[in-house]
C-alpha atoms as a PDB file:
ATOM      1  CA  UNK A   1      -5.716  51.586  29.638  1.00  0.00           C
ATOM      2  CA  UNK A   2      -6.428  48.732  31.575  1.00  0.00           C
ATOM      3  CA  UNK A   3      -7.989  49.057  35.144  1.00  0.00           C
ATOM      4  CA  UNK A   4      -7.480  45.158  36.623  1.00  0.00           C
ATOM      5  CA  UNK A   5      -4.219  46.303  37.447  1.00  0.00           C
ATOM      6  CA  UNK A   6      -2.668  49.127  39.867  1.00  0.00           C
ATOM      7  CA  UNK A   7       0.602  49.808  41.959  1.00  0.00           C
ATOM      8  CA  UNK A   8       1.011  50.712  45.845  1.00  0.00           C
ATOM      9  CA  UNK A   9       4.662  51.444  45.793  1.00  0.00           C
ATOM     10  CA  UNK A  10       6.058  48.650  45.432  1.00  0.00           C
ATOM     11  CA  UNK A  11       3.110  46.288  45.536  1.00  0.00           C
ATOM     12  CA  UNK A  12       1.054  44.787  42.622  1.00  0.00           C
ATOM     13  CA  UNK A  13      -2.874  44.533  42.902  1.00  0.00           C
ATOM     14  CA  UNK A  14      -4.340  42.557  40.320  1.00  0.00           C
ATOM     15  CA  UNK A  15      -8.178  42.046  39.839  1.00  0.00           C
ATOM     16  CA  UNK A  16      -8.538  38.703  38.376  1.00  0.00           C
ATOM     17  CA  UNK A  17     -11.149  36.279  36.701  1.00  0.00           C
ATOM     18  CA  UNK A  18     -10.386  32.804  37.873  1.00  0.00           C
ATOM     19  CA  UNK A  19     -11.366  29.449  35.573  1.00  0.00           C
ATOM     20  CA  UNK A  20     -11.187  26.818  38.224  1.00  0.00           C
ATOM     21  CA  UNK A  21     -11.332  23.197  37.146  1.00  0.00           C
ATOM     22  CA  UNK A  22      -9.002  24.097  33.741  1.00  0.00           C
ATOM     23  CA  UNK A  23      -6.898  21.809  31.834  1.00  0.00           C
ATOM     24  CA  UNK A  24      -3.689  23.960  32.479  1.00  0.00           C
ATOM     25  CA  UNK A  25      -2.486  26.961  35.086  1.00  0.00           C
ATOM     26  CA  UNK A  26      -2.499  30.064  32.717  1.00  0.00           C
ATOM     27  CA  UNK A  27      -2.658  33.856  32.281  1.00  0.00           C
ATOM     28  CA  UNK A  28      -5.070  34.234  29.442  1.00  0.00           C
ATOM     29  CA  UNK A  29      -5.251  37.840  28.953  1.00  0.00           C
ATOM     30  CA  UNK A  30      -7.270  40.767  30.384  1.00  0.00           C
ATOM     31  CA  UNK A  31     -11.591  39.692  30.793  1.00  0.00           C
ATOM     32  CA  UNK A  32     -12.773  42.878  29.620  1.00  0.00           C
ATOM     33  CA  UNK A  33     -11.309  46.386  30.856  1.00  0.00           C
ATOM     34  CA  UNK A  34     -11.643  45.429  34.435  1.00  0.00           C
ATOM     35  CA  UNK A  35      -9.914  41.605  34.870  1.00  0.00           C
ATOM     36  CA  UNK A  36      -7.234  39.613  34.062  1.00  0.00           C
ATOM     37  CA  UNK A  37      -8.212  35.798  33.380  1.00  0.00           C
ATOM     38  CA  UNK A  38      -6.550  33.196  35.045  1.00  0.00           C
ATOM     39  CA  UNK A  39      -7.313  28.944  34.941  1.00  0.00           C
ATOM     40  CA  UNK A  40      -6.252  26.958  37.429  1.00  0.00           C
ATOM     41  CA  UNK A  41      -6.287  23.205  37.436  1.00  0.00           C
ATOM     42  CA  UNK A  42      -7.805  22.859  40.860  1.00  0.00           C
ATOM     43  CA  UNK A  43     -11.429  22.835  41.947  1.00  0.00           C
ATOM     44  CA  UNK A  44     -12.925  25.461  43.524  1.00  0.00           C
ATOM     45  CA  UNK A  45     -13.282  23.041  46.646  1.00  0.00           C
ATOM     46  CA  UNK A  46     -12.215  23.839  50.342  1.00  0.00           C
ATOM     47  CA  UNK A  47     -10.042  26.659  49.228  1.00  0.00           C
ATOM     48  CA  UNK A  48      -7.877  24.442  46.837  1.00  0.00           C
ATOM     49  CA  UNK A  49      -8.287  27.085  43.839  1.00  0.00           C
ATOM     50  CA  UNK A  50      -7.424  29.356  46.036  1.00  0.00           C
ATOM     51  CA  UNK A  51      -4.152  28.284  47.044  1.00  0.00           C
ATOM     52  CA  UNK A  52      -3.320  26.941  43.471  1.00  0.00           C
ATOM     53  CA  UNK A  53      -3.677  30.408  42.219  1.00  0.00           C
ATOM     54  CA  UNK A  54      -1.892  31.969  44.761  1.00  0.00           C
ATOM     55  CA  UNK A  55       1.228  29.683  44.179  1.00  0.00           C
ATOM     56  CA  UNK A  56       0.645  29.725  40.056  1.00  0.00           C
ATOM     57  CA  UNK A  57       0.788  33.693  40.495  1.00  0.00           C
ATOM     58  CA  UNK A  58       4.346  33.748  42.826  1.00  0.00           C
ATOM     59  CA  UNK A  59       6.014  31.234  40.384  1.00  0.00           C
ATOM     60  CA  UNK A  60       4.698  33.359  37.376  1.00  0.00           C
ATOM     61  CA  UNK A  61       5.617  36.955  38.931  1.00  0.00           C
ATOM     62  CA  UNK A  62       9.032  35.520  40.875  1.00  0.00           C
ATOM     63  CA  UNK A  63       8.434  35.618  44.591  1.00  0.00           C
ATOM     64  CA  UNK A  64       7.152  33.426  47.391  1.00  0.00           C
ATOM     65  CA  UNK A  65       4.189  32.397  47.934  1.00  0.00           C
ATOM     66  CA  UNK A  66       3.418  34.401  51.519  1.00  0.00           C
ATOM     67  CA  UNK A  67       4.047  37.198  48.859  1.00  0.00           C
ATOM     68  CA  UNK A  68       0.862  36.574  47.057  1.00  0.00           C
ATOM     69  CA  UNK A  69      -2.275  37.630  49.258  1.00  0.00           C
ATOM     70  CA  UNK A  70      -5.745  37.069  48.627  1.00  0.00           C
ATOM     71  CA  UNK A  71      -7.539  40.579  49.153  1.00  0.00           C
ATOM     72  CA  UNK A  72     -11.056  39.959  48.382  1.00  0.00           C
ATOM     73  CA  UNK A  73     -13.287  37.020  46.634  1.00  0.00           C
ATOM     74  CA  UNK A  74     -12.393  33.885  48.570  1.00  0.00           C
ATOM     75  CA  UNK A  75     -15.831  32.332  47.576  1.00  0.00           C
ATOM     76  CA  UNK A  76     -16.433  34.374  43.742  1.00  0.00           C
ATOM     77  CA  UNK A  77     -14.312  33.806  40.881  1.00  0.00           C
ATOM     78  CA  UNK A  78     -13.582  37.597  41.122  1.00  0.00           C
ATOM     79  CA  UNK A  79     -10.783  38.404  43.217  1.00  0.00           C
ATOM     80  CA  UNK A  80      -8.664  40.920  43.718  1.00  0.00           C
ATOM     81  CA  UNK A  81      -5.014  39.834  44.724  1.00  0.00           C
ATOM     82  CA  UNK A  82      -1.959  41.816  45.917  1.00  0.00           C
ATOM     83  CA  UNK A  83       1.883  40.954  45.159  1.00  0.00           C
ATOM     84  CA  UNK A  84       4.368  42.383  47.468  1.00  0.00           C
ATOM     85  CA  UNK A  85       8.015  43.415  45.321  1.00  0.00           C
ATOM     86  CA  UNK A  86       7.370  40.678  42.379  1.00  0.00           C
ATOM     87  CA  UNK A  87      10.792  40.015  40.453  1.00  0.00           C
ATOM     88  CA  UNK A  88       9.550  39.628  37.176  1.00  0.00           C
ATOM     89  CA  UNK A  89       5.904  40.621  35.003  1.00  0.00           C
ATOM     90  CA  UNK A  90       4.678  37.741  32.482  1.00  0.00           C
ATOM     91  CA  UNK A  91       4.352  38.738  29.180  1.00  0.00           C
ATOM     92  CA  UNK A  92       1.175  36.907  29.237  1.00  0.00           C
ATOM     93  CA  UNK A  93      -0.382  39.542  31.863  1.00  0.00           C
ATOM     94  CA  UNK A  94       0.435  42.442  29.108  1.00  0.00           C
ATOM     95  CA  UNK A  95       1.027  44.696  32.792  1.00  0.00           C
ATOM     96  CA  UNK A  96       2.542  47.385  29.954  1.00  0.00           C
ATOM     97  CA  UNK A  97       5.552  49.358  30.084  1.00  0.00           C
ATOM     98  CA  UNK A  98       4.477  51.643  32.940  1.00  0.00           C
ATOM     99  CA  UNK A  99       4.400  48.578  35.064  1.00  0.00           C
ATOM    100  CA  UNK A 100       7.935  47.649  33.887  1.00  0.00           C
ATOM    101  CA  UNK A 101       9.022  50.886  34.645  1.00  0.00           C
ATOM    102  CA  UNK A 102       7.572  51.611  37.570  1.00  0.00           C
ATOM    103  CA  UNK A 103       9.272  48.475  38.660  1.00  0.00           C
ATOM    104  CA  UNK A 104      12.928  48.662  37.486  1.00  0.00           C
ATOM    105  CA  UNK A 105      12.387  44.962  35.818  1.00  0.00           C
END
């Protein structure tokens, strides 16, 4: 069972790993039992990763990005990120189908 993932009715908080600097925006799997790793193209410089991930993660999961909200880890590359109603789970996130279920997708 993975833990870097959890429901609040119908919101979605993810604990993440974030690669900043990457070639590419991608999901690239679960980082141990407690984190999902993410890359982002953008530097970690005056919030830029921040807001990259935050608008990679709405366009992955379907919603908007005021959706998306940074909980914790503004400054770490741990961070744990909430996503109000998302439309749609990536396969590359591997949520499960209690997730899917949980969410009608």
């Amino acid at each position: 069972m993975s833990h870097w993932y959890q429901w609040q009715d119908d919101t979605l908080i993810l604990r993440l790993r974030l690669q900043p600097g990457a070639s590419r925006n991608a999901i690239l799997g679960p980082y141990g039992d407690s984190s999902l790793r993410v890359s982002v193209m953008a530097r970690a410089v005056d919030g830029k990763a921040n807001r990259q991930l935050q608008a990679f993660l709405a366009e992955c999961f379907g919603v908007p990005p005021r959706q998306v909200a940074l909980l914790s880890g503004p400054h770490s590359r741990d961070k744990r990120l909430a996503i109000q109603a998302p439309l749609r789970l990536p396969k590359e996130a591997q949520l499960g189908s209690a997730g899917v279920d949980r969410q009608g997708l």
